[in-house]
Protein backbone atom coordinates (compact mmCIF):
# COMPACT_ATOMS: atom_id res chain seq x y z
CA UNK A 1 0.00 0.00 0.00
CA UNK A 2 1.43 3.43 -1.30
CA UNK A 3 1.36 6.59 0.94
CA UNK A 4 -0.76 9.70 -0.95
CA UNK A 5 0.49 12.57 0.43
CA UNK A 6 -1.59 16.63 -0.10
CA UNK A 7 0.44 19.30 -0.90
CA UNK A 8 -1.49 22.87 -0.54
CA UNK A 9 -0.86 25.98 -1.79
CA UNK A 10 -1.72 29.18 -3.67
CA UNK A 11 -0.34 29.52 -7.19
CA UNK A 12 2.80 30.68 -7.25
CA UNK A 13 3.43 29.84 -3.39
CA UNK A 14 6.07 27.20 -5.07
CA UNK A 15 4.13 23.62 -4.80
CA UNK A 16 5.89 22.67 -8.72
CA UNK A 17 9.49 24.62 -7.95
CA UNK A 18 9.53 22.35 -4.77
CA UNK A 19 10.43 19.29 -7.45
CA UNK A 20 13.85 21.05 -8.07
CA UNK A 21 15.66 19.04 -6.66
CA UNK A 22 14.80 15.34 -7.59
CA UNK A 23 16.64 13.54 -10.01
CA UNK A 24 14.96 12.50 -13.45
CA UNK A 25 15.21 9.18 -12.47
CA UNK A 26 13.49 9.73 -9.05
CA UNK A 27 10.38 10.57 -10.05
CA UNK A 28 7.65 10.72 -12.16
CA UNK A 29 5.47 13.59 -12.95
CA UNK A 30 1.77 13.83 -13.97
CA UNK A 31 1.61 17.53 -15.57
CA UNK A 32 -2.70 17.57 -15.47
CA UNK A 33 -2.23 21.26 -16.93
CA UNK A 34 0.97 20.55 -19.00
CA UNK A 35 2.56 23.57 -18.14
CA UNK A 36 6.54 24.13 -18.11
CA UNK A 37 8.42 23.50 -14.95
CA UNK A 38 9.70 26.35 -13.02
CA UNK A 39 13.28 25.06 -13.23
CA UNK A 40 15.44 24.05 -15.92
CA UNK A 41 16.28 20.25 -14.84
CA UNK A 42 14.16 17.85 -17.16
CA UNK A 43 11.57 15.55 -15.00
CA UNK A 44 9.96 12.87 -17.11
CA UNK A 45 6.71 14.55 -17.71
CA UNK A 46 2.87 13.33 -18.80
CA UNK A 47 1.53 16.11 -20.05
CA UNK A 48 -2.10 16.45 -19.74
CA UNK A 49 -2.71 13.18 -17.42
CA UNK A 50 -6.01 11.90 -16.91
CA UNK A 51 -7.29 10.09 -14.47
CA UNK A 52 -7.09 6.92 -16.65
CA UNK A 53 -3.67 7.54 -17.56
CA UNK A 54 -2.32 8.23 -13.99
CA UNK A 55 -3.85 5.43 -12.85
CA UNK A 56 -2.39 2.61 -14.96
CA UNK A 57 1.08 3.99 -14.74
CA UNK A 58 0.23 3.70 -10.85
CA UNK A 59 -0.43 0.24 -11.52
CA UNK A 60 2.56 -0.27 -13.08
CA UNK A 61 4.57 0.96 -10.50
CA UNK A 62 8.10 1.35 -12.08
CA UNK A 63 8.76 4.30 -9.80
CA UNK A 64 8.60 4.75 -6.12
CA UNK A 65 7.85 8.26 -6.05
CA UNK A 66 5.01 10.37 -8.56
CA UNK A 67 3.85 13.80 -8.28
CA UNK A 68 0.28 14.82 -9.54
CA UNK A 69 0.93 18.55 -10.29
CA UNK A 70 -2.16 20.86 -10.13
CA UNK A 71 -4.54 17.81 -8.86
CA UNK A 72 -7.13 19.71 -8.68
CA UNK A 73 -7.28 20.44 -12.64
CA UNK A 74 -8.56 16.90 -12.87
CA UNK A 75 -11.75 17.80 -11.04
CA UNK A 76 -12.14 21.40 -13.00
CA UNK A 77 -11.27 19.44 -16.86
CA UNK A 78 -14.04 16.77 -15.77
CA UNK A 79 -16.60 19.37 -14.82
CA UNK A 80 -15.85 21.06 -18.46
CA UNK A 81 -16.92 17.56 -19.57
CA UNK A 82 -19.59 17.19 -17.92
CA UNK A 83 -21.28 20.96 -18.36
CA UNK A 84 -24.15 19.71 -19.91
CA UNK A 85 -25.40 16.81 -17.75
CA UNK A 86 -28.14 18.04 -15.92
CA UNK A 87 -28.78 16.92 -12.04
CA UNK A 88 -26.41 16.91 -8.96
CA UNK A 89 -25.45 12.85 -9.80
CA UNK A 90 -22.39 14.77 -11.25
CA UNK A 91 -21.06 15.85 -9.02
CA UNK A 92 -20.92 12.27 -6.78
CA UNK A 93 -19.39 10.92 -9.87
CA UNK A 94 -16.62 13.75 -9.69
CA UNK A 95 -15.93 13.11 -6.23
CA UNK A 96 -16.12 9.43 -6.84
CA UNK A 97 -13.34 9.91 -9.35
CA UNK A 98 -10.85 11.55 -7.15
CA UNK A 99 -11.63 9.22 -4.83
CA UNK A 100 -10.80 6.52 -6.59
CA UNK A 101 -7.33 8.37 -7.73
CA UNK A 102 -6.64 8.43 -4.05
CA UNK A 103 -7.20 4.41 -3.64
CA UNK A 104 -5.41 3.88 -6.71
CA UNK A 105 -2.72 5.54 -4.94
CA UNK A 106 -2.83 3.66 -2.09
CA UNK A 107 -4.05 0.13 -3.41
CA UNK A 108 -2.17 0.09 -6.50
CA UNK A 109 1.30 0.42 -5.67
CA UNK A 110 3.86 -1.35 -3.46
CA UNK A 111 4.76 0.14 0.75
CA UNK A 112 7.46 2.25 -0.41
CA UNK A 113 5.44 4.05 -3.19
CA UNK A 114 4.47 7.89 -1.90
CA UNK A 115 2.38 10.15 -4.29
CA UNK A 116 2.55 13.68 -3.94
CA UNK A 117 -0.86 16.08 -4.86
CA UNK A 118 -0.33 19.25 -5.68
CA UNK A 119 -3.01 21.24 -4.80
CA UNK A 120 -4.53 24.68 -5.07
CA UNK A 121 -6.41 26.07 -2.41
CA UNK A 122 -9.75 28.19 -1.17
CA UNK A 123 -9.74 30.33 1.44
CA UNK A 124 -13.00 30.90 3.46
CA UNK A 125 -14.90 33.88 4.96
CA UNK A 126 -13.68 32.97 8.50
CA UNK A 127 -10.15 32.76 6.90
CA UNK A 128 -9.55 28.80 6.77
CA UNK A 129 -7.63 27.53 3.95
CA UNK A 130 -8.69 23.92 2.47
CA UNK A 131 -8.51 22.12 -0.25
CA UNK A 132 -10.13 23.83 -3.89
CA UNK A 133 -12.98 21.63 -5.37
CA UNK A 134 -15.92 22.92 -7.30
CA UNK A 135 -17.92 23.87 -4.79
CA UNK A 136 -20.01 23.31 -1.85
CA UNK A 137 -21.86 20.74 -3.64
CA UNK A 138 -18.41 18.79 -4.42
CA UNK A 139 -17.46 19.26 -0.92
CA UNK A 140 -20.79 17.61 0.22
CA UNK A 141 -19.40 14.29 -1.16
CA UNK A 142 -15.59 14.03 -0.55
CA UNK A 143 -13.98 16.13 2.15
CA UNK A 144 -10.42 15.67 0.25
CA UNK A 145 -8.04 16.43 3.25
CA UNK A 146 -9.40 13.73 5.45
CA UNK A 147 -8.33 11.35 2.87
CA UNK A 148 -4.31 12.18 3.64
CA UNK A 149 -2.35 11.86 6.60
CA UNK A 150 0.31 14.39 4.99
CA UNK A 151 -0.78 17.43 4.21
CA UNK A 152 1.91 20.29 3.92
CA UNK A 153 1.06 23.92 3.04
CA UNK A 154 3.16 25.56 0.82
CA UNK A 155 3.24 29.40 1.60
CA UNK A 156 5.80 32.23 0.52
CA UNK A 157 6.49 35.99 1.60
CA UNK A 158 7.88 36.90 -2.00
CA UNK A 159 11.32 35.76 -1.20
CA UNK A 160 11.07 32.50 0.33
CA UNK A 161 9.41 29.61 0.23
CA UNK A 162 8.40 27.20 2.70
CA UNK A 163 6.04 24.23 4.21
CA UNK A 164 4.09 24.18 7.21
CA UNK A 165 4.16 21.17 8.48
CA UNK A 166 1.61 21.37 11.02
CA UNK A 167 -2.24 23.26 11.61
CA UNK A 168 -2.17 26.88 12.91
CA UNK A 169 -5.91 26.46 13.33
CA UNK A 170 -6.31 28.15 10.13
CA UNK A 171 -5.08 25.28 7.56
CA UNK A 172 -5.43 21.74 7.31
CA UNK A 173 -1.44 20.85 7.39
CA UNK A 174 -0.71 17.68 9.51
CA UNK A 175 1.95 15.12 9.79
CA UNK A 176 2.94 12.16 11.72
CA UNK A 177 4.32 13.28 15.38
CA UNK A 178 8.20 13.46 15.21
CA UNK A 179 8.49 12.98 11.25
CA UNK A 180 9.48 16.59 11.07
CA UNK A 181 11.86 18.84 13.48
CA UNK A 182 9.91 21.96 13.29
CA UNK A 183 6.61 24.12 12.04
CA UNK A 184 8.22 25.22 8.95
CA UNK A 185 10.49 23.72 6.35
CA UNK A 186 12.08 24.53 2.85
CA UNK A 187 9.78 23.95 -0.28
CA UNK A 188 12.20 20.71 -1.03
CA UNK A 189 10.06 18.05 -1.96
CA UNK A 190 12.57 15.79 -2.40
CA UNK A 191 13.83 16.19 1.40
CA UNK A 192 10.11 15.20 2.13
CA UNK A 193 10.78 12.46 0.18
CA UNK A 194 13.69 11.53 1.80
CA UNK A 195 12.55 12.44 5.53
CA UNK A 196 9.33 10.27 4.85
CA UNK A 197 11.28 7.22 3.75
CA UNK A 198 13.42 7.57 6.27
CA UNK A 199 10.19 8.20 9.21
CA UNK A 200 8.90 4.67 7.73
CA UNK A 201 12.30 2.60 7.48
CA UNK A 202 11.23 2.14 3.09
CA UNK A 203 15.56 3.26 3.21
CA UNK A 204 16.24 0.38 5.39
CA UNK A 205 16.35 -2.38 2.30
CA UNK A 206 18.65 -0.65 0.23
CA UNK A 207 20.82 0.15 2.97
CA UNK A 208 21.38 -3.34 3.81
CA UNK A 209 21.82 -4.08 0.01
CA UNK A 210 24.35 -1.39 0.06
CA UNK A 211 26.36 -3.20 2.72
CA UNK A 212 26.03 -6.57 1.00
């Protein structure tokens, strides 16, 4: 069972430039909008994934890490489809969709498989950030951060770029007690990777292969 891990954040709060620093080889990248990286290093890239397509190459499983950039485009290219259909039985299928993507995730890979989601968010009158969907109705059906026991918010002052790690009581950001030293960390995906592997022993089998 793979680990799906939510990454939030506003665009241009650096959720895509926090793949920098993964090798091509590393990872592999589901580009929903196909937009161009923020870096220059060459990721293997599907551009304009669908659900079908991210799925099988989940199944397949020939890496140990993936990245779903801009997750939430799935939801927003299947309501373009789906503009016409009259009746709310839409929007259960939409939310039956993504959650399926999120089993897939977890079912359909092997224990040291983690999926990242990069995610845009909404911010609420009272000031709460979550998760963007389509809407209330959307959110009726699937309440998309209680599906993750990772979420990370990525936030920036104009200059940096960070995580949170952790709720302020105004954001959904959680992790696993101990799996990070403090509040806020660099935008590194790839040290998430690493300090997630590392929190769950996956390292443990190659270092022992290493020795042999």
């Amino acid at each position: 069972m793979g680990i799906p891990i939510l990454v939030l954040g506003a665009s241009g709060s650096g959720k895509s430039a926090s793949m920098r620093n993964f090798n091509e080889d590393e990872v592999g990248v589901f580009n929903v909008a196909s937009k161009p990286l923020p870096f220059r290093k060459a990721l293997p890239l599907l551009n304009r994934a669908t659900y079908t397509q991210i799925q099988k190459n989940l199944k397949k499983n020939s890496k140990k890490c993936y990245v779903v950039d801009d997750s939430q485009y799935l939801m927003a290219f299947d309501s373009f489809l789906k503009a016409k259909e009259k009746g709310y039985d839409k929007f259960t299928d939409m939310a039956i969709d993504f959650y399926n993507l999120i089993q897939s995730a977890i079912l359909d890979t092997t224990d040291d498989t983690v999926v990242y989601f990069l995610h845009h968010i909404d911010r609420g009158d009272d000031g709460y950030i979550k998760a963007k969907t389509l809407g209330k109705m959307l959110d009726n059906q699937l309440t998309l951060e209680g599906m993750f026991a990772i979420v990370l918010l990525c936030e920036t002052d104009g200059k940096e770029h960070w995580f949170l790690t952790q709720s302020n009581g105004y954001n959904p950001a959680k992790s696993p007690m101990d799996m990070f030293d403090t509040l806020k960390i660099d935008n590194d995906l790839k040290f998430v990777d690493t300090t997630i592997r590392d929190y769950y022993g996956f390292n443990k089998g190659e270092e022992k292969n290493a020795e042999n």
